[in-house]
Protein backbone atom coordinates (compact mmCIF):
# COMPACT_ATOMS: atom_id res chain seq x y z
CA UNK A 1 -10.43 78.73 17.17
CA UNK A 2 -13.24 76.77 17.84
CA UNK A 3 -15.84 75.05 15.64
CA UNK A 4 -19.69 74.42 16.17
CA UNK A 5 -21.83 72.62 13.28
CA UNK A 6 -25.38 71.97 15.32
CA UNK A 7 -26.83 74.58 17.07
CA UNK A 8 -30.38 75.04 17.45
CA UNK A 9 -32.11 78.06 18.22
CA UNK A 10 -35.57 79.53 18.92
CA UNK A 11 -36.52 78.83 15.50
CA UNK A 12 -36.86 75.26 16.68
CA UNK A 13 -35.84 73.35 19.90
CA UNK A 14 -32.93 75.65 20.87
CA UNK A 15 -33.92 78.79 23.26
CA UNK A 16 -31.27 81.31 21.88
CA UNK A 17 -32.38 84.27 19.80
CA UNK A 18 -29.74 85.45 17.36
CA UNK A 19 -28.80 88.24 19.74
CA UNK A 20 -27.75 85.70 22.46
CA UNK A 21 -26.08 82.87 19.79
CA UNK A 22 -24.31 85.56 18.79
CA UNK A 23 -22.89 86.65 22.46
CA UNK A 24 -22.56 82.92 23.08
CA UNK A 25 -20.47 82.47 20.25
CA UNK A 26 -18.13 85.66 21.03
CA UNK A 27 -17.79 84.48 24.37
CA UNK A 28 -16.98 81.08 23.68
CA UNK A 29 -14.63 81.51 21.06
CA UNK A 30 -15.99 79.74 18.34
CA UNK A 31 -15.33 81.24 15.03
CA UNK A 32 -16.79 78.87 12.52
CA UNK A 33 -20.76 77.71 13.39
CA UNK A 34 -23.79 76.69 11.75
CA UNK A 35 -27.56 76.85 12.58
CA UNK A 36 -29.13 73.65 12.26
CA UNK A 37 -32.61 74.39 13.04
CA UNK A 38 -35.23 71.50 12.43
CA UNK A 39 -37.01 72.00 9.08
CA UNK A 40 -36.43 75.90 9.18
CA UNK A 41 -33.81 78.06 8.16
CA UNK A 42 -35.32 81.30 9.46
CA UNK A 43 -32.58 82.16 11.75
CA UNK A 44 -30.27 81.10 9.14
CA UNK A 45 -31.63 83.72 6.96
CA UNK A 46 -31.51 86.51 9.73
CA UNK A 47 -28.18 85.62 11.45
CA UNK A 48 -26.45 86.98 8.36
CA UNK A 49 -26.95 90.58 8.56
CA UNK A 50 -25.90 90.18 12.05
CA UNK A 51 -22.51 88.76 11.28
CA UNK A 52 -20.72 92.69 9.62
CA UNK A 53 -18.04 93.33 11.30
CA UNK A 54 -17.72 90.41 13.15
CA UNK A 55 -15.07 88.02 13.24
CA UNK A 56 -17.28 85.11 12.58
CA UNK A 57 -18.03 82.50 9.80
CA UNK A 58 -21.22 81.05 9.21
CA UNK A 59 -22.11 77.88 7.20
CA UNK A 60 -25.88 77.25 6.08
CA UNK A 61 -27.34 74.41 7.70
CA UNK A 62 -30.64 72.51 8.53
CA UNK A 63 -31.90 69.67 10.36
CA UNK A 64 -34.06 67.63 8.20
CA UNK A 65 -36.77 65.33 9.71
CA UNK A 66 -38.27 62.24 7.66
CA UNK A 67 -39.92 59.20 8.53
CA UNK A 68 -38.89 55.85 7.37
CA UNK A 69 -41.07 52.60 8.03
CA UNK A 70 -43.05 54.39 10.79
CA UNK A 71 -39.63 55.63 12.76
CA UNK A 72 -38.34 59.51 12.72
CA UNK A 73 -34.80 60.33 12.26
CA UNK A 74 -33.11 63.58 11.79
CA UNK A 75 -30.77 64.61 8.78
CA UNK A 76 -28.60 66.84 9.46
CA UNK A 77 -27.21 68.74 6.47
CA UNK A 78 -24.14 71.37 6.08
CA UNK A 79 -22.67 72.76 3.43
CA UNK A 80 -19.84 70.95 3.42
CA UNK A 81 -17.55 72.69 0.39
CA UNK A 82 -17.83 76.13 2.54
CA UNK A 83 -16.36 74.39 5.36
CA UNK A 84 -13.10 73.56 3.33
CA UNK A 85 -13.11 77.00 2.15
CA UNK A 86 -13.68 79.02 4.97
CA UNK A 87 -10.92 76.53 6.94
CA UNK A 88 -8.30 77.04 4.22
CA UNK A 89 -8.61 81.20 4.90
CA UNK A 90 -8.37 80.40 8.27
């Protein structure tokens, strides 16, 4: 089982649609993954219906941007209490 908690996708910087993060995921074996899109959760909001029947798990996520005295930095936030959950099925 593998894990990934920052992907981007066409919804941002990334270039995957949701049809080919979802073949990249089944082909890479990574079971548990978030979309961390910057400032959007569009993709978040459409992988969902994609992930029926699959063997998948999918945590919400986003990729914040703020400034702070004039510099940019990137939050990145997951929902941490679904991780622990979805591990302990596991």
């Amino acid at each position: 089982m593998y894990v990934d908690l920052h992907i981007h996708t066409d919804s941002s910087d990334g270039t995957w649609g949701k049809g080919e993060l979802m073949e990249n995921l089944l082909d890479n074996n990574i079971n548990i993954f978030s979309i961390t899109d910057h400032d959007t959760i569009e993709n978040s909001k459409l992988i969902i219906s994609e992930l029926e029947g699959c063997n998948l798990k999918y945590v919400i996520g986003v990729e914040l941007s703020c400034t702070h005295m004039n510099k940019e930095y990137h939050i990145t936030h997951i929902h941490l209490i679904l991780i622990i959950i979805l591990c302990l099925s596991c």
